[in-house]
N, C-alpha and C. Protein backbone atom coordinates (compact mmCIF):
# COMPACT_ATOMS: atom_id res chain seq x y z
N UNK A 1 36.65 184.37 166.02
CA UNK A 1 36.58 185.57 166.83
C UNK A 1 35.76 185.29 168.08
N UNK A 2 36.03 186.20 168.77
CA UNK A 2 35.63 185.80 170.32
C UNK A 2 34.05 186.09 170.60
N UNK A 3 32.99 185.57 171.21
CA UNK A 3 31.67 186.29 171.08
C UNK A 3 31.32 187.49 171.86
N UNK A 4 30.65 188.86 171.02
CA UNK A 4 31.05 189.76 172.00
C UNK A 4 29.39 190.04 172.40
N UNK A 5 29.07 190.31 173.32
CA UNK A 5 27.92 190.56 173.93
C UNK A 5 27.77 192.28 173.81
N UNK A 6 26.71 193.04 173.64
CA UNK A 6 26.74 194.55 173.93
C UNK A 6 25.77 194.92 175.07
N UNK A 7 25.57 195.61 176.14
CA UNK A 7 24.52 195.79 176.85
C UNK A 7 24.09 196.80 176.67
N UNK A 8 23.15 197.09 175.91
CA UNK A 8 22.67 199.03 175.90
C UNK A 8 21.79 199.39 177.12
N UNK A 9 22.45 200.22 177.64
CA UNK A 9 21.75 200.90 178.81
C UNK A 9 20.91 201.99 178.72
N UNK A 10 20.80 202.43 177.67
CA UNK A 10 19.78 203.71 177.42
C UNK A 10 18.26 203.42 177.80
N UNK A 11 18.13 204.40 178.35
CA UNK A 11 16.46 204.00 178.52
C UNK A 11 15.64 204.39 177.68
N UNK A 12 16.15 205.22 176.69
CA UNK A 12 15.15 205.18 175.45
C UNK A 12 15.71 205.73 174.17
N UNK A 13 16.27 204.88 173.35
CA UNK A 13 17.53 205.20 172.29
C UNK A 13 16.63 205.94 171.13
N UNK A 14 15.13 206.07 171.37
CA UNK A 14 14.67 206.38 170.01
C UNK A 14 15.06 208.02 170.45
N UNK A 15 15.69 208.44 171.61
CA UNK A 15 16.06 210.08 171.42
C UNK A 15 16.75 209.82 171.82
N UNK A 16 17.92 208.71 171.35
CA UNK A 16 19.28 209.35 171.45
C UNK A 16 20.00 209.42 170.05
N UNK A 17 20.98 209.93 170.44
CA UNK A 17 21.64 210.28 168.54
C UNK A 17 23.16 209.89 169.11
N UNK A 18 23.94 209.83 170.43
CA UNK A 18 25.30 209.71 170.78
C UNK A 18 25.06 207.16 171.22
N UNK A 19 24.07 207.30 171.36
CA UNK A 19 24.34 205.70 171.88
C UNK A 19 23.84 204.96 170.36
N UNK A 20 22.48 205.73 170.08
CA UNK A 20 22.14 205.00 168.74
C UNK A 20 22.84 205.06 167.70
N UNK A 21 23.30 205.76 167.51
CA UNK A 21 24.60 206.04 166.75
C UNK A 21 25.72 204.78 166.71
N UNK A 22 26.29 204.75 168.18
CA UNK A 22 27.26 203.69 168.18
C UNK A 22 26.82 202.50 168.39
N UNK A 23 25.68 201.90 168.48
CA UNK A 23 25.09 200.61 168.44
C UNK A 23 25.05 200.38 166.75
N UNK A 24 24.19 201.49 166.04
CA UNK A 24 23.98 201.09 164.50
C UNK A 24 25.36 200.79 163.95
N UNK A 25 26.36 201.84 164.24
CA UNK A 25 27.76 201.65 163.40
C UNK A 25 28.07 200.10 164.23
N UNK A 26 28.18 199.58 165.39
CA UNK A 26 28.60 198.34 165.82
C UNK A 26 27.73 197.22 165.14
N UNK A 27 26.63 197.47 164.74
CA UNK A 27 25.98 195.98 164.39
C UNK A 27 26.14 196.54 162.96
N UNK A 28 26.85 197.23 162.28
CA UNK A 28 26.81 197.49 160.45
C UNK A 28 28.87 196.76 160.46
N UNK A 29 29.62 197.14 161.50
CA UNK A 29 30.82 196.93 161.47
C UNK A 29 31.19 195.38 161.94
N UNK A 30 30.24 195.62 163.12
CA UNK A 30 30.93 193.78 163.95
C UNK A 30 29.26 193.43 164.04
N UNK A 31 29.15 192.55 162.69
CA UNK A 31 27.84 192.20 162.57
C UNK A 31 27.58 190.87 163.35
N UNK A 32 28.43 190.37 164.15
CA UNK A 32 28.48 189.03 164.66
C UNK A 32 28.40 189.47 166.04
N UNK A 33 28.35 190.91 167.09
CA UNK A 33 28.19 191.15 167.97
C UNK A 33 26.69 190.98 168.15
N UNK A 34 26.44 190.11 169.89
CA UNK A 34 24.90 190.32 169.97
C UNK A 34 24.82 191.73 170.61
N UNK A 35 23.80 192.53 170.29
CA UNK A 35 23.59 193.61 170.96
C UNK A 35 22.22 193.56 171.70
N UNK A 36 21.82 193.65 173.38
CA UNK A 36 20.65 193.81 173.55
C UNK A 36 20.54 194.93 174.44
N UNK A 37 19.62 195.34 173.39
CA UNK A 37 18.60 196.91 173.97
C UNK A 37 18.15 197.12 174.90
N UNK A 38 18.15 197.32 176.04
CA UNK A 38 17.32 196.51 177.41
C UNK A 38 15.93 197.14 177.06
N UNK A 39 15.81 199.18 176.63
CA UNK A 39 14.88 199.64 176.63
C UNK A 39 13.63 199.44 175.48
N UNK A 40 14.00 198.60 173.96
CA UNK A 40 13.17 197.48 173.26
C UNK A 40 13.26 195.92 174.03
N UNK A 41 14.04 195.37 174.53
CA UNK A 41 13.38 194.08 175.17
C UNK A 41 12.69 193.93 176.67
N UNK A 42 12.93 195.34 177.32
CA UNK A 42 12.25 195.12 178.65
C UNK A 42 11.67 196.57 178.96
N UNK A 43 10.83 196.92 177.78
CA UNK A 43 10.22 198.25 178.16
C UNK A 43 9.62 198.50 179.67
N UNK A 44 9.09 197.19 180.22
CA UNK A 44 8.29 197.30 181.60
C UNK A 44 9.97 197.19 182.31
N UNK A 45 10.90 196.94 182.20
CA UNK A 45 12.06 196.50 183.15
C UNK A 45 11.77 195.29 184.09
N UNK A 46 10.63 194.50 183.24
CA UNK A 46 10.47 192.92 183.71
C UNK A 46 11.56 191.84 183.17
N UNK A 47 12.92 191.60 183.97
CA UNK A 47 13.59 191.21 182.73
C UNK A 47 13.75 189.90 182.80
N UNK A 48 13.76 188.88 181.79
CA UNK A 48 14.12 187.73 181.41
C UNK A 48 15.50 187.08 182.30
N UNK A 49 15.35 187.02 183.44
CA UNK A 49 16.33 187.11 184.21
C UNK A 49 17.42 185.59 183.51
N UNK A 50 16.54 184.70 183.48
CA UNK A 50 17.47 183.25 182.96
C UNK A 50 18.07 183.66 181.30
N UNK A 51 17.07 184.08 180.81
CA UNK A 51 17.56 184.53 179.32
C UNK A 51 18.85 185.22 179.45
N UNK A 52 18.73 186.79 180.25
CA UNK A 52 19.74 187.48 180.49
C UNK A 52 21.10 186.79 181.06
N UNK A 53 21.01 186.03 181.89
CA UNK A 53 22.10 185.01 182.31
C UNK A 53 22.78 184.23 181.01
N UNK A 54 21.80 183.22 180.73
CA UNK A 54 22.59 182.54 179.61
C UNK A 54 23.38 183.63 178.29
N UNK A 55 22.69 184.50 177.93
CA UNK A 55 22.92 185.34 176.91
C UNK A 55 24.83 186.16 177.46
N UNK A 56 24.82 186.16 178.92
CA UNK A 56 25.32 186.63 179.43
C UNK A 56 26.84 185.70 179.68
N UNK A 57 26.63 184.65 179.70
CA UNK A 57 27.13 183.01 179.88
C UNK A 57 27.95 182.61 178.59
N UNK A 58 27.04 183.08 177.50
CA UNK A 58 27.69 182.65 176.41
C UNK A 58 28.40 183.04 176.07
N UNK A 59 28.79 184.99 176.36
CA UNK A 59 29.99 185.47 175.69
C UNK A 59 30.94 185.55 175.88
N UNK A 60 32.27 185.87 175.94
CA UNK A 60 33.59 186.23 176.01
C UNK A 60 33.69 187.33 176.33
N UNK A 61 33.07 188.60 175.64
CA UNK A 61 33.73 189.63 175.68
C UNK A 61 32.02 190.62 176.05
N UNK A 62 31.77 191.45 177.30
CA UNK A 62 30.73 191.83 177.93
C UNK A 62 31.01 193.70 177.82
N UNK A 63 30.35 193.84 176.75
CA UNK A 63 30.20 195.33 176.98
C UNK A 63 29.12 196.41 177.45
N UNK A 64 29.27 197.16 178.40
CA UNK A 64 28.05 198.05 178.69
C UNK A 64 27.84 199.25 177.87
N UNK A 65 27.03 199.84 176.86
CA UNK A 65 26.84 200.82 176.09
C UNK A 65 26.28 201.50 177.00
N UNK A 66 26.45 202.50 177.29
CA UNK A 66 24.83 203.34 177.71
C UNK A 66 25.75 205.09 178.36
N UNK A 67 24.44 206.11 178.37
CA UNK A 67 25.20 207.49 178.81
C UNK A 67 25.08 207.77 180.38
N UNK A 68 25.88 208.70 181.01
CA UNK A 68 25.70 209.26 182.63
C UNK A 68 24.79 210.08 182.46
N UNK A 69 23.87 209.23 183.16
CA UNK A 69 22.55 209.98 183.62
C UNK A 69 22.41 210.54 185.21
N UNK A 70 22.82 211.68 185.58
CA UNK A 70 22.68 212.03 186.88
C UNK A 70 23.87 211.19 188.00
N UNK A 71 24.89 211.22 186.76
CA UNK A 71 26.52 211.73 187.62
C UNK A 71 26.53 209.65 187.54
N UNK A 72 25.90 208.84 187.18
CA UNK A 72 25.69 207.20 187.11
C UNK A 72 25.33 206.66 186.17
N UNK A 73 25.05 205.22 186.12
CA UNK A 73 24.66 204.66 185.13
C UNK A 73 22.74 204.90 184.99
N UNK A 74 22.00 204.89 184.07
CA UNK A 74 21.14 205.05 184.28
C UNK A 74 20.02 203.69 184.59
N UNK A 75 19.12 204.49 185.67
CA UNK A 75 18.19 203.43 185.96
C UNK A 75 17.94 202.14 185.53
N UNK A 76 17.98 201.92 183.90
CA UNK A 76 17.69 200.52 183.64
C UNK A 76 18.52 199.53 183.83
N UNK A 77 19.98 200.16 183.61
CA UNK A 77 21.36 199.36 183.58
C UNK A 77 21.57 198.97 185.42
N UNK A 78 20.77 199.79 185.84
CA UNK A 78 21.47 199.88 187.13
C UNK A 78 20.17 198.69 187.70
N UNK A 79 19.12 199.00 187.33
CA UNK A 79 18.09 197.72 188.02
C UNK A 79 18.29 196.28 186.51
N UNK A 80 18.90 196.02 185.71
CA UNK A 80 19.74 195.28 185.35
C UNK A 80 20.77 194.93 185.50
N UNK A 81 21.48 195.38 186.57
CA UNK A 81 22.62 194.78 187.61
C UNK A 81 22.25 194.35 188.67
N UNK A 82 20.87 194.91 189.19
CA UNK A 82 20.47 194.63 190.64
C UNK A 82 19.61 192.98 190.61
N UNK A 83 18.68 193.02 189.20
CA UNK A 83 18.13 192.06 189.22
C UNK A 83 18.83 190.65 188.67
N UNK A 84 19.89 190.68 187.38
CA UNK A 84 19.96 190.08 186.76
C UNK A 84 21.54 189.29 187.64
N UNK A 85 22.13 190.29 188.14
CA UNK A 85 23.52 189.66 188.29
C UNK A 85 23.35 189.39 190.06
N UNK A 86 22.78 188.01 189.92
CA UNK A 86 22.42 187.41 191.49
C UNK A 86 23.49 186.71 192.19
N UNK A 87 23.44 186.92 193.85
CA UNK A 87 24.12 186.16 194.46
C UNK A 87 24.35 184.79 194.03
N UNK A 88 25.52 184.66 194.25
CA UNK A 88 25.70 182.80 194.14
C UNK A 88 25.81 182.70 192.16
N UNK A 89 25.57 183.42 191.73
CA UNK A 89 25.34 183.14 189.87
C UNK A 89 26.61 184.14 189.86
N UNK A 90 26.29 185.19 189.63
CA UNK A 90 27.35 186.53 189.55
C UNK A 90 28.84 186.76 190.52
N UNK A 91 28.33 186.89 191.63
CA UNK A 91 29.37 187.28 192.80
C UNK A 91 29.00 186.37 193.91
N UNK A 92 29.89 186.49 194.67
CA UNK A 92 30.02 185.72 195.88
C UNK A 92 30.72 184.64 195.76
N UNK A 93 30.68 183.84 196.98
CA UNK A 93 31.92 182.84 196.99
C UNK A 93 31.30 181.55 195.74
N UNK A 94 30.20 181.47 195.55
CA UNK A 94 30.11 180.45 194.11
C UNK A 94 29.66 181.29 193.69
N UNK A 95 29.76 182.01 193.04
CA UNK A 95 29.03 183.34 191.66
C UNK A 95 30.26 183.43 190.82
N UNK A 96 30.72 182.61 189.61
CA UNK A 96 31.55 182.51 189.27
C UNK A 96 31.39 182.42 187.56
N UNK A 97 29.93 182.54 187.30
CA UNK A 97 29.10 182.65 186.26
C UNK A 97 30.00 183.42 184.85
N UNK A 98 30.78 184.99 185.74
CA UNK A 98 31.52 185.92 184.62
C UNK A 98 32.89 186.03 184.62
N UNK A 99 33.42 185.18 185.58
CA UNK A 99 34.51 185.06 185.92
C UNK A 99 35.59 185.42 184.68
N UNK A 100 36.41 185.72 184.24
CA UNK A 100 37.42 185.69 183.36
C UNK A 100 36.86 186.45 181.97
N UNK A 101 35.57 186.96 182.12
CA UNK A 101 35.28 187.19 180.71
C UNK A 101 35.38 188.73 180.61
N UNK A 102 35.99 189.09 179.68
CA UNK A 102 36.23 190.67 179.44
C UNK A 102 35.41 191.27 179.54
N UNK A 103 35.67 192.79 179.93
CA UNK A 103 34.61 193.21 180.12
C UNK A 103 35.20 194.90 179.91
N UNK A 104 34.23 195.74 179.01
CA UNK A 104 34.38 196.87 178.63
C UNK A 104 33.52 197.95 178.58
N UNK A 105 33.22 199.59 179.33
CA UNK A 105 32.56 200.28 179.86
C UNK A 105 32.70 201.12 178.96
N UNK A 106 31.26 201.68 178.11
CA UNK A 106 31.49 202.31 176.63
C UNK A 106 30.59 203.83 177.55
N UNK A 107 30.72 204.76 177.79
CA UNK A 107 30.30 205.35 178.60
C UNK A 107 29.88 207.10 177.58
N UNK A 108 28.78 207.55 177.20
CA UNK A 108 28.67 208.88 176.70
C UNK A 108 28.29 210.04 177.54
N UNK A 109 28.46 210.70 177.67
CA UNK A 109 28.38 212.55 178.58
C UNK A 109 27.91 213.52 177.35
N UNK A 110 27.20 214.07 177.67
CA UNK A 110 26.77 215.58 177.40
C UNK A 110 27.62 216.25 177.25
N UNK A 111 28.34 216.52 178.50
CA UNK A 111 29.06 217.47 178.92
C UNK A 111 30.34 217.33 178.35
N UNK A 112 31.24 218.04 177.36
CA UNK A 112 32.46 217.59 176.78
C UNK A 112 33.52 217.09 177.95
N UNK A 113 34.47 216.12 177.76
CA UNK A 113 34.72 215.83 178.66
C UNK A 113 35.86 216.55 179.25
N UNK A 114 36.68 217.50 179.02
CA UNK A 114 37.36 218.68 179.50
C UNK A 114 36.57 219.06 180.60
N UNK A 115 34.88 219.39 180.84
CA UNK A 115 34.49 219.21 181.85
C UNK A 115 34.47 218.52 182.85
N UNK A 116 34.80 217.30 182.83
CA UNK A 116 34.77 216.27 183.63
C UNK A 116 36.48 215.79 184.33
N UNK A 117 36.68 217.06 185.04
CA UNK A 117 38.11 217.02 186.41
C UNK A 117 37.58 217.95 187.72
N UNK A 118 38.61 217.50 188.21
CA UNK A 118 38.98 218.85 189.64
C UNK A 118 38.41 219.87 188.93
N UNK A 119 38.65 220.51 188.18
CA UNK A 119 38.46 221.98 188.18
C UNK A 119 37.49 222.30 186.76
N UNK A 120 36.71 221.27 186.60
CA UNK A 120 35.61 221.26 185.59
C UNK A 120 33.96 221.27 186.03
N UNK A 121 33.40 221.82 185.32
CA UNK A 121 31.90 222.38 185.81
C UNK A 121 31.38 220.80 186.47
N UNK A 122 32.04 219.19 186.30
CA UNK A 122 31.67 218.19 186.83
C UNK A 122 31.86 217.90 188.32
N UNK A 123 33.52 218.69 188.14
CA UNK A 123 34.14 218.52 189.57
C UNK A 123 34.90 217.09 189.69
N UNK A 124 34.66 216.16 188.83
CA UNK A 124 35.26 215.22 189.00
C UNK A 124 35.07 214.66 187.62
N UNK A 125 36.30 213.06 187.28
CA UNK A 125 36.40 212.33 185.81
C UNK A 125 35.39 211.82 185.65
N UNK A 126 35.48 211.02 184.17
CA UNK A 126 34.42 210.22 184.05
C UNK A 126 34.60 208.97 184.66
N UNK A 127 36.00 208.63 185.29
CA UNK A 127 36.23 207.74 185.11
C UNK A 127 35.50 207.30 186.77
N UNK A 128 35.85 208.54 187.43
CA UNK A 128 35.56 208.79 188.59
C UNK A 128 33.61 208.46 188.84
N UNK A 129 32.81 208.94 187.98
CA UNK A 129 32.00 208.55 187.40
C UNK A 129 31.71 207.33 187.85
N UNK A 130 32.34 206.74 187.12
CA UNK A 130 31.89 205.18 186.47
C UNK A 130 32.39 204.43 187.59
N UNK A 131 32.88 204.62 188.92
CA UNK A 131 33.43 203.91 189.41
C UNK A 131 32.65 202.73 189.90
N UNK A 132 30.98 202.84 190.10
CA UNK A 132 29.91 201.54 190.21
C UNK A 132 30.29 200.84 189.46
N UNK A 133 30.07 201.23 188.13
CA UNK A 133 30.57 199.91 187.11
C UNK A 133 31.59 199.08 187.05
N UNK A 134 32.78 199.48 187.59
CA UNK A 134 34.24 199.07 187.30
C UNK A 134 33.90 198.60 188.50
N UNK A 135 33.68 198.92 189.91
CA UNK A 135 33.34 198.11 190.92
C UNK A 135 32.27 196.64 190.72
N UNK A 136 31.18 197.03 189.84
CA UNK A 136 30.77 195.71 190.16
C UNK A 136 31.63 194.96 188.80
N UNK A 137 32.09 195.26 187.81
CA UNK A 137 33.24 194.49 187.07
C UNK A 137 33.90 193.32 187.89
N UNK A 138 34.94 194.10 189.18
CA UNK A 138 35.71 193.59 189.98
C UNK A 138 34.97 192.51 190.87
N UNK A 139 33.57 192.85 191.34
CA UNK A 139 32.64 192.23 191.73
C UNK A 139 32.38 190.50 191.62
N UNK A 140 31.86 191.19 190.42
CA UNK A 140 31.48 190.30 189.51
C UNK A 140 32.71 188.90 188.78
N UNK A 141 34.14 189.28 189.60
CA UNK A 141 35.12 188.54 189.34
C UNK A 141 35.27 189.06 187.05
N UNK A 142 35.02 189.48 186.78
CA UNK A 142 35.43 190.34 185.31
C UNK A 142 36.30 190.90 185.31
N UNK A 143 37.03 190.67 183.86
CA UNK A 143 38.04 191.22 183.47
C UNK A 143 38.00 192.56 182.87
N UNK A 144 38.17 193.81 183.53
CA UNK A 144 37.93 194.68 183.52
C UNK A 144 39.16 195.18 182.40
N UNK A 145 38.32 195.65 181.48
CA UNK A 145 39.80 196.11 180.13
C UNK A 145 39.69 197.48 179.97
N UNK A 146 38.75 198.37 179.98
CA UNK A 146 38.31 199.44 179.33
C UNK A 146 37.62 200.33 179.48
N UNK A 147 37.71 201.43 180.24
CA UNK A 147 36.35 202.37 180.01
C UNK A 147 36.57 203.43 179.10
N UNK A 148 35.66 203.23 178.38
CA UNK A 148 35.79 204.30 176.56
C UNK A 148 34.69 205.30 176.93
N UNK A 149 35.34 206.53 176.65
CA UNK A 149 34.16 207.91 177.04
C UNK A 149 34.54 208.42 175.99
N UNK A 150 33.05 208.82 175.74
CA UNK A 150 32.71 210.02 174.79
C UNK A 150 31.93 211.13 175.50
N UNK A 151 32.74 211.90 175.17
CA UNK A 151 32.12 213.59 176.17
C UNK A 151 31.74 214.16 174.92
N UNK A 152 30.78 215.00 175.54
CA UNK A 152 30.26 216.08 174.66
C UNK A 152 29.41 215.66 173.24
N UNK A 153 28.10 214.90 174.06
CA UNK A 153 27.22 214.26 173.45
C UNK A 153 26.24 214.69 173.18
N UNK A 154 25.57 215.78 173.46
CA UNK A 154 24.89 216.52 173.45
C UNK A 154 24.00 216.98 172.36
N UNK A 155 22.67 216.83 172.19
CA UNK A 155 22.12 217.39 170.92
C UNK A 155 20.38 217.24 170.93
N UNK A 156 20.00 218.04 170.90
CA UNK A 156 18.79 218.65 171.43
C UNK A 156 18.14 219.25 170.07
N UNK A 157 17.18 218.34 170.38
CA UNK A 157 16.03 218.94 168.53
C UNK A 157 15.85 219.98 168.66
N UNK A 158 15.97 220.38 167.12
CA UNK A 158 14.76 221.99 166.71
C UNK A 158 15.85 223.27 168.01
N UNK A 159 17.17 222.79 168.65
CA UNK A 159 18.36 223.70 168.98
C UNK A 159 19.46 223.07 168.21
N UNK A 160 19.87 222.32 168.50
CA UNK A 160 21.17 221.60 167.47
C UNK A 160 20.98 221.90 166.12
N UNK A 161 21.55 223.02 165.13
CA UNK A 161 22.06 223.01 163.83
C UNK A 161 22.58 222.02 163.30
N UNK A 162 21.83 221.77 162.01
CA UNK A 162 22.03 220.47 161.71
C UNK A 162 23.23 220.80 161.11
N UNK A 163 24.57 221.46 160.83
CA UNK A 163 26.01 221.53 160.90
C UNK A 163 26.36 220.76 162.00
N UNK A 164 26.28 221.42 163.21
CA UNK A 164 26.71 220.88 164.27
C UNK A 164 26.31 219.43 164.59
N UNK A 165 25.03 218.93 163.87
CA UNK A 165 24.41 217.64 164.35
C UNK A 165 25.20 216.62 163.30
N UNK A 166 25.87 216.83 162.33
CA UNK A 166 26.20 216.24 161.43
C UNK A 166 27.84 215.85 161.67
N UNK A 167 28.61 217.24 162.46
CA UNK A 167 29.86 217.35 162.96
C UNK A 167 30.27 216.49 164.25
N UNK A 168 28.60 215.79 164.97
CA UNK A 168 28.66 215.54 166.33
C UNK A 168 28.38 214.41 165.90
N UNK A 169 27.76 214.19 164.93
CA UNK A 169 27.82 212.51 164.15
C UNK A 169 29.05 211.88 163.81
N UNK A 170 29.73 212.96 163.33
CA UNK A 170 31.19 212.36 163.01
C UNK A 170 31.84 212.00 163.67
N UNK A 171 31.58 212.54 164.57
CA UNK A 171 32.61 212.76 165.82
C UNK A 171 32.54 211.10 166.82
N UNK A 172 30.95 210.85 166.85
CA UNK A 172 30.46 209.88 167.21
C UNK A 172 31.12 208.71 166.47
N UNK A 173 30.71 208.49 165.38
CA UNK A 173 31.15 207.45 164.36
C UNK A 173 32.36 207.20 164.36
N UNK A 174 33.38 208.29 164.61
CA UNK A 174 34.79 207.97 165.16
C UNK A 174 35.10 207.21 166.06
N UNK A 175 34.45 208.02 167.38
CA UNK A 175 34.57 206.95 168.51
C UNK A 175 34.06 205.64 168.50
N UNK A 176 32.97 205.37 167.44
CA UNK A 176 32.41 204.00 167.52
C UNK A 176 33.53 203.34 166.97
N UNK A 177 33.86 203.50 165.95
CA UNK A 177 35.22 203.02 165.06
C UNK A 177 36.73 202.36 166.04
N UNK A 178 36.83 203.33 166.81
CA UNK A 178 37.86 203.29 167.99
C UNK A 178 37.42 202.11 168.97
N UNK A 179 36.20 201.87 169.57
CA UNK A 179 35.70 200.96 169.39
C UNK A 179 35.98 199.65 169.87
N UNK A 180 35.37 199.67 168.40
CA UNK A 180 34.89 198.33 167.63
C UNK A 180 36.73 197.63 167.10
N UNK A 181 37.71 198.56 167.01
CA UNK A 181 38.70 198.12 166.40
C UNK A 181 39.03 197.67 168.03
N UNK A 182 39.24 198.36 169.10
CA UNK A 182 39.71 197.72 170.46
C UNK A 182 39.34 196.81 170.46
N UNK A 183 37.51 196.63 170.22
CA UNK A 183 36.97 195.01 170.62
C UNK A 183 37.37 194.17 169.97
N UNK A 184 37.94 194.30 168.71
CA UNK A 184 38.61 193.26 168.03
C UNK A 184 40.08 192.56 168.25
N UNK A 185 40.37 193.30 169.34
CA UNK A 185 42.01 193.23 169.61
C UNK A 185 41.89 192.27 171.01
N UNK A 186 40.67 191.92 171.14
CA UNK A 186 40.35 191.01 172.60
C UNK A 186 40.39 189.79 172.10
């Protein structure tokens, strides 16, 4: 099987329940995926820039986990693109580092995603969204396969009924499932 890399972009998964969710079901399902946390390995966002490269080097198949934070990717993912994926290594005329290696945009929203068109409280897709990412994909010379959204992520302690928190788990665990079976089809 092909090696699949995960990038979690959350900046702090110990309150999330929609990303932590699909990281635990991915490392219990595709236990041979590396997954790194950026917000447990680079709490300061000092990052291992050569580590991150090679780690980055080694895989086949490059996925970004993480939710839209303020209509983008959030801060850490985004100064983990700025720092880690350098001229001449990443992009440019010798930046040839990710060239050919798949690459898949696992993306979660709050907001269900029926919200997210023309005529939704977003105003625009997710996909529309995500278009940084899929840009630096193309960038980055990557094989851009996938952007997987989960809308309507939403869940807020001591307000979320734990019915609803249990229904929004499922719901989650589905999509992780959906997945993890795509990443296997790479």
């Amino acid at each position: 099987m092909k090696k699949i890399m995960i990038v979690s972009g959350h900046p702090d998964l110990k309150v999330s329940l929609a990303n932590k969710t699909i990281l635990d079901e991915i490392s219990q399902k595709l236990p041979e995926a590396e997954i790194r946390k950026l917000d447990e390995l680079y709490p300061d966002c000092k990052f291992d820039i050569k580590a991150e490269q090679k780690a980055l080097e080694s895989a086949d198949i490059i996925v970004f986990q993480y939710p839209i934070h303020w209509y983008g990717a959030p801060g850490i993912l985004k100064l983990y693109i700025d720092r880690v994926m350098e001229h001449g290594w990443a992009y440019g005329s010798k930046g040839t580092a990710l060239k050919g290696k798949a690459f898949v945009a696992s993306v979660t929203a709050g907001v269900p995603e029926t919200g997210y068109s023309a005529n939704g409280p977003m105003k625009h897709t997710l996909e529309e969204y995500s278009y940084g990412i899929i840009q630096f994909a193309e960038t980055c010379k990557l094989d851009f396969k996938n952007l997987c959204t989960f809308g309507g992520a939403m869940y807020v302690p001591g307000v979320t009924t734990d019915e609803k928190k249990a229904e929004l788990v499922a719901r989650i665990k589905e999509h992780a499932g959906k997945l993890i079976d795509y990443l296997k089809t790479l």
